[in-house]
Protein backbone atom coordinates (compact mmCIF):
# COMPACT_ATOMS: atom_id res chain seq x y z
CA UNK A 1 86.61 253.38 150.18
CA UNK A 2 88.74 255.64 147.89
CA UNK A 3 91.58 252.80 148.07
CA UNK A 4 88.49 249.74 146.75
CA UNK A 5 87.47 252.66 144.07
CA UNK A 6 90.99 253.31 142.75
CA UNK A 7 91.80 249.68 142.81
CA UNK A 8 88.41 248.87 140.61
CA UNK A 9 89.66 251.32 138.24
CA UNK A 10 93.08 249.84 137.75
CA UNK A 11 91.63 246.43 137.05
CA UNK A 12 88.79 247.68 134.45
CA UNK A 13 91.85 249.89 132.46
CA UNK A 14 93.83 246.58 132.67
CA UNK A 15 90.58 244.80 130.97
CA UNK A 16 90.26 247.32 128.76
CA UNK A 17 93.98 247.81 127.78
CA UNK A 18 94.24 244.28 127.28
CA UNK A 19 91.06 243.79 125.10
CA UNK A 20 92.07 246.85 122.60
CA UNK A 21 95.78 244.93 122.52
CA UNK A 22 94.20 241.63 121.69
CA UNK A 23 91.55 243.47 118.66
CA UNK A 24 94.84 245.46 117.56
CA UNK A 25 97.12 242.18 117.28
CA UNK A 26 94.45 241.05 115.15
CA UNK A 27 94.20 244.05 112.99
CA UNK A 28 97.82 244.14 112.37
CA UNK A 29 98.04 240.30 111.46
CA UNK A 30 94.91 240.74 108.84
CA UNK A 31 92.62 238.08 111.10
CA UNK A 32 88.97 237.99 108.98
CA UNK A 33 86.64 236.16 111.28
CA UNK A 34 84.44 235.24 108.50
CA UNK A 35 87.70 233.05 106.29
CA UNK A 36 88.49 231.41 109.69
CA UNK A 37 87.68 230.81 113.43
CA UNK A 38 90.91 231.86 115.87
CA UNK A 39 93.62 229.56 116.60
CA UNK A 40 94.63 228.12 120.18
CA UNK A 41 97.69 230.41 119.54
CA UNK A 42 95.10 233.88 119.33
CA UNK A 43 92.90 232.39 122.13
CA UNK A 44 95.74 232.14 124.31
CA UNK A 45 97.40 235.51 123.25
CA UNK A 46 93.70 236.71 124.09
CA UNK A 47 93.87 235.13 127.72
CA UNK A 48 97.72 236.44 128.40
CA UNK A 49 96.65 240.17 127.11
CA UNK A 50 93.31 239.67 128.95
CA UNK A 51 93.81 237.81 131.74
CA UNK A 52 96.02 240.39 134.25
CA UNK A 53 92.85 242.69 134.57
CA UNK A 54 90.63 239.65 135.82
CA UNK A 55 93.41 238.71 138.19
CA UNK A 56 93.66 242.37 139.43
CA UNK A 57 90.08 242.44 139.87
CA UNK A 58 90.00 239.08 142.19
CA UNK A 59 92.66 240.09 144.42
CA UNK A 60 91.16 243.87 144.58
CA UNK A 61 88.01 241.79 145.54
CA UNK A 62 89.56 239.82 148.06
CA UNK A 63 91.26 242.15 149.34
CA UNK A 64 88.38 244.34 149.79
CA UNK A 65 86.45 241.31 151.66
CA UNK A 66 88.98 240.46 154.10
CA UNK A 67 88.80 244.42 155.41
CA UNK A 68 91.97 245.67 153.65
């Protein structure tokens, strides 16, 4: 149980971690959401920064269903 709660945490920090990265790339680039919509290139920076946490999650998940 500890092991599926620590495991749960990792992947929500590497959600979290990876949404403040994305918000801060587009701070420090100057992105105004109201000039212009995002660009394939930001809404695949998005996925890469966002992305590990979901895939953490899944295998924590599967992991946790398969008894281990």
């Amino acid at each position: 149980m500890q092991k599926d709660r620590k495991s749960l945490l990792i992947a929500v920090a590497l959600i979290v971690a990876g949404v403040a990265a994305f918000f801060l790339f587009l701070f420090v680039t100057g992105h105004d959401p109201d000039e212009r919509p995002l660009t394939l290139f930001e809404w695949v920076l998005g996925g890469i920064l966002i992305g590990p946490g979901f895939g953490y999650l899944l295998k924590a998940r599967n992991g946790q269903d398969r008894g281990g």
